[in-house]
Each structure stands twice: as structure tokens, then as C-alpha cells.
C-alpha atoms as a PDB file:
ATOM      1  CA  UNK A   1       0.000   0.000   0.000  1.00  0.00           C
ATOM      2  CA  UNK A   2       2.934   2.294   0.525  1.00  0.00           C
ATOM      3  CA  UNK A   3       4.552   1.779  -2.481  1.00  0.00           C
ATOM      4  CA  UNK A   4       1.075   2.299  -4.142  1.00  0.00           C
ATOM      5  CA  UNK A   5       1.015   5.433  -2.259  1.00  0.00           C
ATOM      6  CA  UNK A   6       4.214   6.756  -3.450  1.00  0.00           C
ATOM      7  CA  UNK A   7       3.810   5.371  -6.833  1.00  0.00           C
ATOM      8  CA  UNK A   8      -0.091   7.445  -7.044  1.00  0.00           C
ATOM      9  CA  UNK A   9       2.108  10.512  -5.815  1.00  0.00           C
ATOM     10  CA  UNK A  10       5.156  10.624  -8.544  1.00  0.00           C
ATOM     11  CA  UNK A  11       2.297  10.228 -10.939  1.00  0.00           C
ATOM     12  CA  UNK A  12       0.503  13.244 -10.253  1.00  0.00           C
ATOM     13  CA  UNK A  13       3.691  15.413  -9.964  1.00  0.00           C
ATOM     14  CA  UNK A  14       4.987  14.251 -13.397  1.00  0.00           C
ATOM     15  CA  UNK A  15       0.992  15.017 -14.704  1.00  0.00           C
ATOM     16  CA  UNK A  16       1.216  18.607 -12.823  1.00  0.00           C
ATOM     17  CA  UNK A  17       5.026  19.220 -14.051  1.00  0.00           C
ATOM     18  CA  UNK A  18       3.650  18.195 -17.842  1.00  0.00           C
ATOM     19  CA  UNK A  19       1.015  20.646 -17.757  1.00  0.00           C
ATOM     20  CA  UNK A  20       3.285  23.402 -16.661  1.00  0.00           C
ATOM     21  CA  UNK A  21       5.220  22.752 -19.543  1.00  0.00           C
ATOM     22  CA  UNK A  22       2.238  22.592 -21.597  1.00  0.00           C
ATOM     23  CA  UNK A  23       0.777  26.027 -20.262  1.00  0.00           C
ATOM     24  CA  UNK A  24       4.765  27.935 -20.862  1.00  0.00           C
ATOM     25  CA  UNK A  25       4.585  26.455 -24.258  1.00  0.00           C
ATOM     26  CA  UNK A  26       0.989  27.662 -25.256  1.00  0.00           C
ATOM     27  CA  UNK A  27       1.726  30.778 -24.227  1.00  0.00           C
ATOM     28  CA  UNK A  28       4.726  31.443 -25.646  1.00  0.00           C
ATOM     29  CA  UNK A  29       3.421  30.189 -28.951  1.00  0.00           C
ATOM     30  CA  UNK A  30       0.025  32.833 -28.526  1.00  0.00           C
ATOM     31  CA  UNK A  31       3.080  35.587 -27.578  1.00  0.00           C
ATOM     32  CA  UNK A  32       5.111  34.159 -30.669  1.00  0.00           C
ATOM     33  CA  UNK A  33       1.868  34.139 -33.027  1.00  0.00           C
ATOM     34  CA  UNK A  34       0.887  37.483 -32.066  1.00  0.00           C
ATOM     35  CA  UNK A  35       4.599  39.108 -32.730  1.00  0.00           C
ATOM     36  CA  UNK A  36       4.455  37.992 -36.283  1.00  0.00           C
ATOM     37  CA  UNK A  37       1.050  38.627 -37.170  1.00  0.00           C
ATOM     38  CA  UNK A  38       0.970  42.122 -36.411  1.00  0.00           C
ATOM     39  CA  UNK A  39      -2.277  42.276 -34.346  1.00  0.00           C
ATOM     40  CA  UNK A  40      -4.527  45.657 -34.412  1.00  0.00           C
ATOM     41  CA  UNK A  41      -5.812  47.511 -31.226  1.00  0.00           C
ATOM     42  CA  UNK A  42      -8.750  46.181 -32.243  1.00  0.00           C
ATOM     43  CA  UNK A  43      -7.703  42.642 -32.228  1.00  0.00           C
ATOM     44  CA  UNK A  44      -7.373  41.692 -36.404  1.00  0.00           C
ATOM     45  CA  UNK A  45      -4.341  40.725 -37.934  1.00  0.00           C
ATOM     46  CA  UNK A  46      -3.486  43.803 -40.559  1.00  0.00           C
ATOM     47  CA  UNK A  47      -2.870  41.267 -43.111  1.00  0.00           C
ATOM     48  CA  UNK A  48      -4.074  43.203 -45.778  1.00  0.00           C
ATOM     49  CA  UNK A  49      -1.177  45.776 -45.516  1.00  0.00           C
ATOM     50  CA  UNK A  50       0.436  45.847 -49.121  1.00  0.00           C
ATOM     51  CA  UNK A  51       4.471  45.716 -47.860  1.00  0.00           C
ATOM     52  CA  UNK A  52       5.718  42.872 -46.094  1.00  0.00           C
ATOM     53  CA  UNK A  53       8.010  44.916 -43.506  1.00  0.00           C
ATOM     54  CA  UNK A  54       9.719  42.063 -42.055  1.00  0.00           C
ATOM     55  CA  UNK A  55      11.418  41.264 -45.555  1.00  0.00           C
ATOM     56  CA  UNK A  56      13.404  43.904 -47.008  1.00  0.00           C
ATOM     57  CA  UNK A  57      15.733  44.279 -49.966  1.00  0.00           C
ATOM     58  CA  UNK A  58      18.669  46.066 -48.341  1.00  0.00           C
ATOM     59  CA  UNK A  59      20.941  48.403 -50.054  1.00  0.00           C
ATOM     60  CA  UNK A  60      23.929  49.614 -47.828  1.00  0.00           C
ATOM     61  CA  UNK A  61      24.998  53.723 -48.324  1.00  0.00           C
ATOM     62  CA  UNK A  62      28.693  54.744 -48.810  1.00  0.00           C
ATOM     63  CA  UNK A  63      30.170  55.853 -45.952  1.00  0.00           C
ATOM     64  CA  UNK A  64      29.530  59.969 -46.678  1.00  0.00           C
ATOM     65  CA  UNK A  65      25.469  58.484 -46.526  1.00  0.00           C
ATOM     66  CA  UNK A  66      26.147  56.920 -43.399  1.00  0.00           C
ATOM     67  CA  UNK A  67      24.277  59.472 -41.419  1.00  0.00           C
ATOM     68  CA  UNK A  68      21.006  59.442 -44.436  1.00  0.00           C
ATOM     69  CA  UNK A  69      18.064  61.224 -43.582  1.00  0.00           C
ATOM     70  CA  UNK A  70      15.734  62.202 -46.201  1.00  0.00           C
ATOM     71  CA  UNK A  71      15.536  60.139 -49.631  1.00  0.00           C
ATOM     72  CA  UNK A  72      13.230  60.897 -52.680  1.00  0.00           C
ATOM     73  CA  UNK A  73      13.199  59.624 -56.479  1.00  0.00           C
ATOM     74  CA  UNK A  74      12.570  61.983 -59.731  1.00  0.00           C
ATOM     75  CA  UNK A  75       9.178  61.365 -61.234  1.00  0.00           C
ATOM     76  CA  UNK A  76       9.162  57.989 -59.131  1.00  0.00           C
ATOM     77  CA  UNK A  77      12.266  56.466 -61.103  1.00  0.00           C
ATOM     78  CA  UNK A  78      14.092  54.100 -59.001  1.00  0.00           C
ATOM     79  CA  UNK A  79      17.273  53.864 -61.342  1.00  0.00           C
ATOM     80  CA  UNK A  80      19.081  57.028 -59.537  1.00  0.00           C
ATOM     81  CA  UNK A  81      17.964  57.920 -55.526  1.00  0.00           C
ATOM     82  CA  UNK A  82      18.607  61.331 -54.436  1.00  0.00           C
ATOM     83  CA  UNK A  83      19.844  61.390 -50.763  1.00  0.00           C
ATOM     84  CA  UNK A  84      20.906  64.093 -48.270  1.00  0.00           C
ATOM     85  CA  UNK A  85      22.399  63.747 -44.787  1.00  0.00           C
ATOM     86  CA  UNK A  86      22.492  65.573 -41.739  1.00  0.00           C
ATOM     87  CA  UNK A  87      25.698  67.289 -41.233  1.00  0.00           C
ATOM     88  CA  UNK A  88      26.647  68.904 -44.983  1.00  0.00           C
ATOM     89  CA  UNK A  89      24.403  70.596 -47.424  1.00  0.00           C
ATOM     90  CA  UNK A  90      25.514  68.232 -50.141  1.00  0.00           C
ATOM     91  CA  UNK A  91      22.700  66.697 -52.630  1.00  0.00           C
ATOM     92  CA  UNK A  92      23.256  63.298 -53.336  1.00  0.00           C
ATOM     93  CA  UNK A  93      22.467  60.846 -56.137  1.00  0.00           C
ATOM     94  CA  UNK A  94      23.597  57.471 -56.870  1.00  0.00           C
ATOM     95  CA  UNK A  95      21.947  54.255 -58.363  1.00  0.00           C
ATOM     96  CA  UNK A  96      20.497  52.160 -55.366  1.00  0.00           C
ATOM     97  CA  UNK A  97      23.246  49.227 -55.744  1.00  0.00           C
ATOM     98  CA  UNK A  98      26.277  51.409 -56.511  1.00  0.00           C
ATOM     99  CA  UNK A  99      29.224  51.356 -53.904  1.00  0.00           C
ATOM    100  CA  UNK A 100      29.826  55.082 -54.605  1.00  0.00           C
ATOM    101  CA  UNK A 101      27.921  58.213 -55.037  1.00  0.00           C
ATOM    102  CA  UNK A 102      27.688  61.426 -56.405  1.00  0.00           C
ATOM    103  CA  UNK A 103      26.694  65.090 -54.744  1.00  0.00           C
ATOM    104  CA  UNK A 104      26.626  68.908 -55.921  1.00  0.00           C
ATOM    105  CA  UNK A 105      26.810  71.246 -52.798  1.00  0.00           C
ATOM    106  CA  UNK A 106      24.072  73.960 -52.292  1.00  0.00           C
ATOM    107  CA  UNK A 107      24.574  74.781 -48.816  1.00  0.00           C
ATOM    108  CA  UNK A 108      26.784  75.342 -45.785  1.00  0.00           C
ATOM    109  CA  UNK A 109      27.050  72.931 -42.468  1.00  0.00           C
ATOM    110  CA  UNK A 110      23.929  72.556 -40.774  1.00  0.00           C
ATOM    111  CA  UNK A 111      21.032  69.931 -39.438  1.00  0.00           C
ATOM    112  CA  UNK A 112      19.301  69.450 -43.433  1.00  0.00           C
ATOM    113  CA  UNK A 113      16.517  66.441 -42.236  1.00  0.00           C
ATOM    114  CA  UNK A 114      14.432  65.922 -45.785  1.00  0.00           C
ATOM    115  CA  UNK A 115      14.768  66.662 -49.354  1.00  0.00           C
ATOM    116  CA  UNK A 116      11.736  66.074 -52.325  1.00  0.00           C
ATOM    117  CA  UNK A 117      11.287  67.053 -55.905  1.00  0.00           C
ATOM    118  CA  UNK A 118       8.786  69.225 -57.577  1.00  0.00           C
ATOM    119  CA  UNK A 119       8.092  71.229 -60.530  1.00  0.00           C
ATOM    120  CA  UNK A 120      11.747  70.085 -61.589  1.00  0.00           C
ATOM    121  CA  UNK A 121      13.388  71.249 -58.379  1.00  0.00           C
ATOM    122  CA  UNK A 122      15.326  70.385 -55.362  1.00  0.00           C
ATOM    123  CA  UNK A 123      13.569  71.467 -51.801  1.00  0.00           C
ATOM    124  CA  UNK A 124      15.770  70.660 -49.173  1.00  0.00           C
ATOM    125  CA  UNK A 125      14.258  70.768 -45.321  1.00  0.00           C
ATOM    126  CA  UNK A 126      16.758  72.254 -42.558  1.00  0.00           C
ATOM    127  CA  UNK A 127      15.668  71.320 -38.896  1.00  0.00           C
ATOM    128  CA  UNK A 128      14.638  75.050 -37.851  1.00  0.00           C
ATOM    129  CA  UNK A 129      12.691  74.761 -41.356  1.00  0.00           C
ATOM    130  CA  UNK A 130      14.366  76.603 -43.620  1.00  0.00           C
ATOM    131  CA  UNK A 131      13.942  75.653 -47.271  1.00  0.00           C
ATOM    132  CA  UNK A 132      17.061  75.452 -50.213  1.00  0.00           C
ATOM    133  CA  UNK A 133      15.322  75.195 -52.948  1.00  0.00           C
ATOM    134  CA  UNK A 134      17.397  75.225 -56.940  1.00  0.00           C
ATOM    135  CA  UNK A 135      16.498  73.828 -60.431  1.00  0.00           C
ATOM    136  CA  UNK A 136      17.521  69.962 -60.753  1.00  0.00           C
ATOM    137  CA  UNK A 137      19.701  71.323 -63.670  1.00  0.00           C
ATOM    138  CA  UNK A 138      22.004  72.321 -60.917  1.00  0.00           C
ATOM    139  CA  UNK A 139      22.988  68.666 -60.555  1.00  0.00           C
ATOM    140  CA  UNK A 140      25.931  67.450 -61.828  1.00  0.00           C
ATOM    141  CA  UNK A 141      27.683  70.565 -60.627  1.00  0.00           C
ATOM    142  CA  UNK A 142      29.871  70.456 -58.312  1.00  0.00           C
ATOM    143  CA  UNK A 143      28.041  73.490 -56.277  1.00  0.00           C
ATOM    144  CA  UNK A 144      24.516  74.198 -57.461  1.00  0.00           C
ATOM    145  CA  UNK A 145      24.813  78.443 -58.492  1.00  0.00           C
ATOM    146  CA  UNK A 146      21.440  79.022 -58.194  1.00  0.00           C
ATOM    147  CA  UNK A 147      19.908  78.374 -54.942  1.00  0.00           C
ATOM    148  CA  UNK A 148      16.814  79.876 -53.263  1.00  0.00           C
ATOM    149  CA  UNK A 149      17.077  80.264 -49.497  1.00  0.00           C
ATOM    150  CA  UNK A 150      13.460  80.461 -47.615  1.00  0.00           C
ATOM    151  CA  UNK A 151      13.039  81.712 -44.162  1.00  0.00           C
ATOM    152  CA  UNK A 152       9.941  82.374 -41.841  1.00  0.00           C
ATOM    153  CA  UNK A 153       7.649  80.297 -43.583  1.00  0.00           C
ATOM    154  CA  UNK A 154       6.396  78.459 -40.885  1.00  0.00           C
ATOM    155  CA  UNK A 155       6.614  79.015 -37.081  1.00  0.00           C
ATOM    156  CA  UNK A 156       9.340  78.102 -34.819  1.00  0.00           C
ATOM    157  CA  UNK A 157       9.455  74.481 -34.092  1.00  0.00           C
ATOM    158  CA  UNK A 158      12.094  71.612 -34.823  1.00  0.00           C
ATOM    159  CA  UNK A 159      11.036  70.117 -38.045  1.00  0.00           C
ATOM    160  CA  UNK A 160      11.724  66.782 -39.564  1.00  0.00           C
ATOM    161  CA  UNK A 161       9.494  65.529 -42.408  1.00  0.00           C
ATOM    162  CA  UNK A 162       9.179  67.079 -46.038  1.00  0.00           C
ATOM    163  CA  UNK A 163       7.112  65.482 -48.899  1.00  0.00           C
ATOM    164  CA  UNK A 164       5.450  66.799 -52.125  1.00  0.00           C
ATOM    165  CA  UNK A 165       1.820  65.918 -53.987  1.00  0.00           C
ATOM    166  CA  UNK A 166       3.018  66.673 -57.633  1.00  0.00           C
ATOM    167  CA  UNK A 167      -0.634  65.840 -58.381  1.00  0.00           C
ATOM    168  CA  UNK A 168      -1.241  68.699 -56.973  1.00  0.00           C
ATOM    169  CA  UNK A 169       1.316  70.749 -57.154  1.00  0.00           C
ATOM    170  CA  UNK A 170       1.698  70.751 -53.279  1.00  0.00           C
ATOM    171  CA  UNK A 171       3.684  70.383 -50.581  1.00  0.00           C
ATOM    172  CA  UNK A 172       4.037  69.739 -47.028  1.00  0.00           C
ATOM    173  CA  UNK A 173       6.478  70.407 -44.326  1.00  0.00           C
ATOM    174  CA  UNK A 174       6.152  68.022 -40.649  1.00  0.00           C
ATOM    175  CA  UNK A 175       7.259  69.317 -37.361  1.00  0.00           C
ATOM    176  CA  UNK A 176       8.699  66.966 -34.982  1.00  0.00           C
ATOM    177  CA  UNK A 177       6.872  68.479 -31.931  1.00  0.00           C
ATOM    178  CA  UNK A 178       4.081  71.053 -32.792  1.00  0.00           C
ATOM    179  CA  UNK A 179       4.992  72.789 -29.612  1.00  0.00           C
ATOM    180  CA  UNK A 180       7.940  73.727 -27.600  1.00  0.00           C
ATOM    181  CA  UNK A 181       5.502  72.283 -24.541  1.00  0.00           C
ATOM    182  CA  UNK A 182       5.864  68.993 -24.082  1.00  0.00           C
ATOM    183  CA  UNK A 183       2.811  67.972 -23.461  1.00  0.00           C
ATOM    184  CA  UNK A 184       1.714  68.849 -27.261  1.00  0.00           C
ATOM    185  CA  UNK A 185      -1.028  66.505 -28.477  1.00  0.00           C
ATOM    186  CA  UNK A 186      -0.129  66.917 -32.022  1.00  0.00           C
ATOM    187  CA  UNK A 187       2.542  67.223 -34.841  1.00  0.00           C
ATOM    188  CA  UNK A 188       1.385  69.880 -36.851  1.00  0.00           C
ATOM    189  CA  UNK A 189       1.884  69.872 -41.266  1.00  0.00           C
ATOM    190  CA  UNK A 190       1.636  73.084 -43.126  1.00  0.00           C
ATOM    191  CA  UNK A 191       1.132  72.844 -47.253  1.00  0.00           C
ATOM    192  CA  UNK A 192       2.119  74.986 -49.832  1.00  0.00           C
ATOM    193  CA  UNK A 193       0.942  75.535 -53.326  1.00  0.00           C
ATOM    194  CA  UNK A 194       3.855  75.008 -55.646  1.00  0.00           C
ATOM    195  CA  UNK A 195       4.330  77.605 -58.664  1.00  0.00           C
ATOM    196  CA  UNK A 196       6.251  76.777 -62.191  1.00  0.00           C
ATOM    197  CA  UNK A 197       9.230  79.049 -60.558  1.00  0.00           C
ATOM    198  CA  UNK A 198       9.098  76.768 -57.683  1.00  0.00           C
ATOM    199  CA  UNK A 199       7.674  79.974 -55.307  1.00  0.00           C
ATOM    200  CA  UNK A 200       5.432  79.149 -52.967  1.00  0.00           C
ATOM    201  CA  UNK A 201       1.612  80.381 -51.079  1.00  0.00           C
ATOM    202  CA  UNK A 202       0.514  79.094 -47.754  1.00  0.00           C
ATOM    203  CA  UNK A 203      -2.179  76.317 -48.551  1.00  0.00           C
ATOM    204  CA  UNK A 204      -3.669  74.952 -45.172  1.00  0.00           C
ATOM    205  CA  UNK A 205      -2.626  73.637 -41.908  1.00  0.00           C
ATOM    206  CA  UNK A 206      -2.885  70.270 -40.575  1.00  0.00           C
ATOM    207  CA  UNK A 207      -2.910  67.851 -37.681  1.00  0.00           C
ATOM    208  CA  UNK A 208      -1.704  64.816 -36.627  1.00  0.00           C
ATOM    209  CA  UNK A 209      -2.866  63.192 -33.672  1.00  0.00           C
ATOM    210  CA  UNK A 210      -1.192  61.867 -31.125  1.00  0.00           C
ATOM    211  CA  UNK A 211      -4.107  60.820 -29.047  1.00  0.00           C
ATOM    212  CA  UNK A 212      -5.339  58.755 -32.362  1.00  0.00           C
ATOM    213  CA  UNK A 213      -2.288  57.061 -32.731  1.00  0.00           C
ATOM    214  CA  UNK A 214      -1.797  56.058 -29.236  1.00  0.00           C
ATOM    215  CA  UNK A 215      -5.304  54.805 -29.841  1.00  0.00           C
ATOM    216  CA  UNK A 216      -4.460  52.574 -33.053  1.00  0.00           C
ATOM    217  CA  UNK A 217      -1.329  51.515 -32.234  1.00  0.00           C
ATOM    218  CA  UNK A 218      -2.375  50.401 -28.447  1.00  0.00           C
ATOM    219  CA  UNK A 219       0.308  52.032 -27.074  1.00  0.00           C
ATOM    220  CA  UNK A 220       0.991  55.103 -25.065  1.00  0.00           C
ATOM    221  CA  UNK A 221       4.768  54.553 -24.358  1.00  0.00           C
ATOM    222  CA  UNK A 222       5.807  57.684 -25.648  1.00  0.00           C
ATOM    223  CA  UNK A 223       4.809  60.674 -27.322  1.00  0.00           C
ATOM    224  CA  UNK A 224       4.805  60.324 -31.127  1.00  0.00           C
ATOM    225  CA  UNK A 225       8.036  62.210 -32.867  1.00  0.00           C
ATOM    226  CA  UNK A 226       7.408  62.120 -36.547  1.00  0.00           C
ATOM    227  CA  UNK A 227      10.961  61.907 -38.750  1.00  0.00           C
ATOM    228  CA  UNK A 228       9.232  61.676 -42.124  1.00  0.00           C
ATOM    229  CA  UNK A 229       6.549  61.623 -44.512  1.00  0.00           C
ATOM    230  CA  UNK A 230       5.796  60.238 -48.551  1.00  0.00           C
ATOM    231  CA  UNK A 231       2.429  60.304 -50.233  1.00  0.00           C
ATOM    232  CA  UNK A 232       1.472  56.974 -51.549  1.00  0.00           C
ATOM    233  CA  UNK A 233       0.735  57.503 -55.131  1.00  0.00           C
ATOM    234  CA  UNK A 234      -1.576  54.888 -55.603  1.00  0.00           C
ATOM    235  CA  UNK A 235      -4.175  55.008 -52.198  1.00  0.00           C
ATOM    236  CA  UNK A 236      -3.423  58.804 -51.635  1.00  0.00           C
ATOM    237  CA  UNK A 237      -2.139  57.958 -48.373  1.00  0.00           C
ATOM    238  CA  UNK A 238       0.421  59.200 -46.355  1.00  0.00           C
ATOM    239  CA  UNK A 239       2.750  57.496 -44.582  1.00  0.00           C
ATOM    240  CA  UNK A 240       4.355  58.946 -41.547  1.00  0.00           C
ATOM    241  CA  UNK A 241       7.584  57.357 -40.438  1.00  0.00           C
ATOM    242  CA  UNK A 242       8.732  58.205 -36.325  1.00  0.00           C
ATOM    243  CA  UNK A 243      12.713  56.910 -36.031  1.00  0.00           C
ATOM    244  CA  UNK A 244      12.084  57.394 -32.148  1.00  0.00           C
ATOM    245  CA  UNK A 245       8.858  55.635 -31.731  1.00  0.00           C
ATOM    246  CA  UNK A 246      10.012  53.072 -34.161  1.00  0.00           C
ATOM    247  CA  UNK A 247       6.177  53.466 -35.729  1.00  0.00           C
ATOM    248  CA  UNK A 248       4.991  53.697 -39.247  1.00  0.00           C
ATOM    249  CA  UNK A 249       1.345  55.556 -39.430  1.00  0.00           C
ATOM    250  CA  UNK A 250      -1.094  55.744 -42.306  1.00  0.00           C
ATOM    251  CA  UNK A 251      -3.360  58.627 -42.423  1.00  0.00           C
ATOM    252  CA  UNK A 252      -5.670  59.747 -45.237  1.00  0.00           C
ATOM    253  CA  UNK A 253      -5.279  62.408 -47.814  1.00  0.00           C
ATOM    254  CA  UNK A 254      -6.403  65.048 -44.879  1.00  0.00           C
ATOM    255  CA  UNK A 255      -3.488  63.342 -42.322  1.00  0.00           C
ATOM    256  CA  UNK A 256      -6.623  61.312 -40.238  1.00  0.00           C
ATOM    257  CA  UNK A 257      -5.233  58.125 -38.705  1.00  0.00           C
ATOM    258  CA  UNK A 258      -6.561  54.770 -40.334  1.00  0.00           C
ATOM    259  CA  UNK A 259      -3.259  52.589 -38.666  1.00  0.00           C
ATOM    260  CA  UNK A 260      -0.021  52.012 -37.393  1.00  0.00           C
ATOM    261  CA  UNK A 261       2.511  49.293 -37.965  1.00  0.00           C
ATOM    262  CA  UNK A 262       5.423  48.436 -35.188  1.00  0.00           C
ATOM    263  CA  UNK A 263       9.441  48.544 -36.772  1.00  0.00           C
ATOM    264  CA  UNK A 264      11.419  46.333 -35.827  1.00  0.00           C
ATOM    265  CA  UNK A 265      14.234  48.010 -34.229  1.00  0.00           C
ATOM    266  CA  UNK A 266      16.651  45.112 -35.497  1.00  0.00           C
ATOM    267  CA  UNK A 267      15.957  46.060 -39.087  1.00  0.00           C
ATOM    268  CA  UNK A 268      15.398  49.860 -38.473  1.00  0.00           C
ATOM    269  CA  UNK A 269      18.164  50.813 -36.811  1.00  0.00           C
ATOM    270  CA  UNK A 270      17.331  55.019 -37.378  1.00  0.00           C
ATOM    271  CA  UNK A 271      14.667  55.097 -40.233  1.00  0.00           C
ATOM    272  CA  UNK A 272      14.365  58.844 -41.372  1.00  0.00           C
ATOM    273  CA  UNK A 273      13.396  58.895 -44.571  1.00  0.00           C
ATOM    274  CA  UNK A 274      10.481  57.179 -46.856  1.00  0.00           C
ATOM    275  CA  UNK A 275       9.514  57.466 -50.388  1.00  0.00           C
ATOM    276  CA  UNK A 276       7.772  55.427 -52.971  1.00  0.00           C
ATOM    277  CA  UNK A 277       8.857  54.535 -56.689  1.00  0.00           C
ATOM    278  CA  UNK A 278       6.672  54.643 -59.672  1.00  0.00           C
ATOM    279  CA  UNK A 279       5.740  50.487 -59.581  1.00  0.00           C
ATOM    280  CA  UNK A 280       4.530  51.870 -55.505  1.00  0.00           C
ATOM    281  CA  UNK A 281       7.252  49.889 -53.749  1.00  0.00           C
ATOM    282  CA  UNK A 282       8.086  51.676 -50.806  1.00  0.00           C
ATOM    283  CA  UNK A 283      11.259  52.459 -49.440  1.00  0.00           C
ATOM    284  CA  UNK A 284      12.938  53.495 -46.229  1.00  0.00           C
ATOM    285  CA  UNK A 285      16.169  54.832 -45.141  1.00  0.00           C
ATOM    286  CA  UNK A 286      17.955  54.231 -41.934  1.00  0.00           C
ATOM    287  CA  UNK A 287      20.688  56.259 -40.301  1.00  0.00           C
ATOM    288  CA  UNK A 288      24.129  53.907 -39.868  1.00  0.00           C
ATOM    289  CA  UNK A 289      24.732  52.278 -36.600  1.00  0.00           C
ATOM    290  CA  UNK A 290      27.720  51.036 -34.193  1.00  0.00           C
ATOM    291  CA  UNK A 291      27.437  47.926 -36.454  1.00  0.00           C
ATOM    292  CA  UNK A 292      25.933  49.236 -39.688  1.00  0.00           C
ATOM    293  CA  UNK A 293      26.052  51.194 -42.388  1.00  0.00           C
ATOM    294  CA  UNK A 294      23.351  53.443 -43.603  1.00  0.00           C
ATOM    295  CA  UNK A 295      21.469  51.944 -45.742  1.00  0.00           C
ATOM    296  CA  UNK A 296      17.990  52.095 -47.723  1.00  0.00           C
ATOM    297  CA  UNK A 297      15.539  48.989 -47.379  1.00  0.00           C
ATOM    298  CA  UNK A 298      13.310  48.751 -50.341  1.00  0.00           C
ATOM    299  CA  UNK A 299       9.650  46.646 -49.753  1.00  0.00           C
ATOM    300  CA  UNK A 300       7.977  45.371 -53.120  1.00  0.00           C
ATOM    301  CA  UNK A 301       4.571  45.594 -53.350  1.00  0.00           C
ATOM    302  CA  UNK A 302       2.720  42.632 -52.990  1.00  0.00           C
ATOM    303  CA  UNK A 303       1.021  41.426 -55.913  1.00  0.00           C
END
């Protein structure tokens, strides 16, 4: 009887020791599924997204990209990218898989954070939002002649995030913080009509909500600090990138949050800039790393 005792006793620790097991497992497998299906606030898988954002194509800068913060292509043409970085006001161009690149200067040292093309010219975007603006003839140069310096525009704020609507003729510069308080609840995004000569009128003001994205996202970790923005040909959607929340946002065309989509720091090690092609593949630019170079990831549309 006592060895049936001790016998009934083993059993049911071995039984309790396997369902422990069993409970760990299934939930790391529900913590596992829910990592790589990229689950809503609202509880759906976004599986409809168009860009797989896990699987890249990755093209690594040269080393004078290495700090690459604003990218944009001419008349969505993916053959040449055109490239600034922080520190110089040097334009660059180079053809995605090339080992070496080419850049005309059009401005002194300073914090430059975007760069787009419209009407056939170069807007550059310096952090206390100035605009450089010169005629893409300029390139090739080795210092563009011709360059239009804009200041006052907007009010005082850090800004980040520059993008143009060719459609229609617009476009539209992103602060990082709206306010110098900190406890801002938006970003806000001023547009500009674009003329033929490249001059530009005031054209509406904007919002971006922070609430709403805390809201969509499920998260209210930190407050949102927006490092770019592109226009999605296609949808008319924009897509907000934030380096620091490590977020990617789609808004409509009026900058109304429809979703967010986590980065994976591992693959985005510093992603400031965003910009689609012609075929609407989208692609993203990261600043280089301890480890890494800057590079650009490019994600094909899914047919």
C-alpha cells in the first residue's frame, strides 16, 4: 500500500510538471503568433497591408550616406535615388546598388533632415525649417549656383518631415513636436501651393494626432516624434515614419489616422526617410549604426 502510495504521488507530480510545460509552451506560442502577425488595437491581424516589412531588400549607403536622412526619387524612377544627410548641405544621387555616389553642394554645415522634388526642383528641409530650394539642372555641378534660401515660412518648431503631392502641385512640411511644450497633443503639417518658378503660397494647416495614434497603435509609451513623410501615389495615403517611436502611421489624404505598424528596431536601426517609386514599392532609409552602415531597405509591393 505504501509503495502504491508513493507510486499514485510521482504520478501526479509528473501530470502537474507536464502541464506546466504545456501552459509555458501555449503561451509562448500565442506571444510568438501574435509578434508575427501584427495584431490591431482592435484585435485583427493587418494582413491586408500591401508591404511585407519584415522582408526587405537592403541596399547599404557609402560611408559619406552613413548618417542618411531624407531620400526621394525623380518622377518615381528608381534607377538614380537622391539622398541628403544631416551634417553637410551636399545633394546626393547614386543608383540604389552602386558602392559610390555622387553630390553637388548647395549649402553650408547645418542639421538638413528631408529633401523632395517638384516642378523640376530640389527642396531641401533644414531642422529650424528653412527651405534650399534650386532647379535639378544644378545637378551634376559640383556646387549648385542658383539656390533659393526660404526663411519664416512656418513658425518656430524643430522640423523633420518634407514630402510633395506633384498631383497637386503641393507640398508639405512636418514638425517633430508642434509645440515647444511637451505635453503637445499633435505634430502639426503646413502645405504649400507650388508655382512653375518653384515659389510658394501658404495652402492649409494640418494635424496629426497623437491621441489617435496612441489609440491605433495600443500604445501610449511615448509621445509620437514624426521623422518623415511620402504620399502613396496609388491610395493617396500618407505614410508617416517616427525613427524614435520606431512606428509607421497611415493617415488619409487630410493626415486622419486609419493605422499604425510596429518597426522592428533590429531592421530599423534610425529610419528617417520614406519614399515610394513609380511600380509603388516603398522604401525606407535608416541612419548607420555602431554595427551598420546606412542603408535604404526597399519593400515590393505585394502582388
Amino acid at each position: 500500500m505504501k509503495y502504491n502510495k508513493t507510486f499514485l504521488a510521482s504520478g501526479l507530480l509528473i501530470a502537474s510538471a507536464f502541464l506546466s510545460v504545456s501552459c509555458v509552451n501555449s503561451s509562448r506560442d500565442d506571444k510568438q503568433k501574435d509578434s508575427t502577425e501584427n495584431v490591431s488595437a482592435g484585435g485583427a491581424a493587418k494582413s491586408d497591408f500591401p508591404y511585407d516589412l519584415a522582408n526587405p531588400v537592403k541596399y547599404n549607403m557609402p560611408q559619406n550616406l552613413f548618417e542618411i536622412s531624407g531620400i526621394v526619387f525623380h518622377n518615381g524612377d528608381p534607377k538614380e535615388v537622391f539622398a541628403i544627410q544631416d551634417e553637410d548641405g551636399d545633394l546626393f544621387h547614386l543608383g540604389l546598388g552602386d558602392k559610390e555616389s555622387k553630390y553637388t553642394k548647395f549649402g553650408g554645415k547645418g542639421d538638413y533632415e528631408d529633401v523632395t522634388i517638384i516642378k523640376n526642383y530640389f527642396i531641401v528641409l533644414k531642422s529650424n525649417g528653412e527651405l534650399h530650394t534650386f532647379p535639378i539642372t544644378e545637378l551634376g555641378k559640383p556646387e549648385a549656383t542658383n539656390v533659393t534660401k526660404t526663411k519664416d515660412l512656418i513658425p518656430k518648431a524643430e522640423y523633420e518631415g518634407l514630402a510633395a503631392d506633384e498631383k497637386n502641385s503641393m507640398i508639405y512640411v512636418l514638425t517633430k513636436d508642434s509645440k515647444a511644450d511637451s505635453k503637445a497633443k499633435a505634430s502639426s503639417i503646413y502645405g504649400f501651393k507650388v508655382a512653375d518658378d518653384a515659389s510658394l503660397t501658404a495652402a492649409g494647416e494640418f494635424s496629426l494626432s497623437h491621441k489617435a495614434i496612441q489609440k491605433a497603435s495600443g500604445s501610449e509609451k511615448s509621445r509620437f516624434r514624426p521623422s518623415a513623410l511620402a504620399k502613396n501615389p496609388k491610395t493617396n495615403e500618407w505614410y508617416v515614419l517616427s525613427s524614435v517611436n520606431k512606428l509607421l502611421v497611415v493617415t488619409d489624404a487630410d493626415f486622419k489616422v486609419k493605422t499604425t505598424y510596429p518597426l522592428d528596431p533590429n531592421l530599423f536601426n534610425q529610419p528617417e526617410g520614406i519614399a515610394f517609386d513609380r511600380d509603388n514599392n516603398l522604401y525606407i532609409s535608416n541612419e548607420g549604426g555602431t554595427l551598420s552602415a546606412g542603408n535604404i531597405l526597399m519593400f515590393k509591393l505585394k502582388k
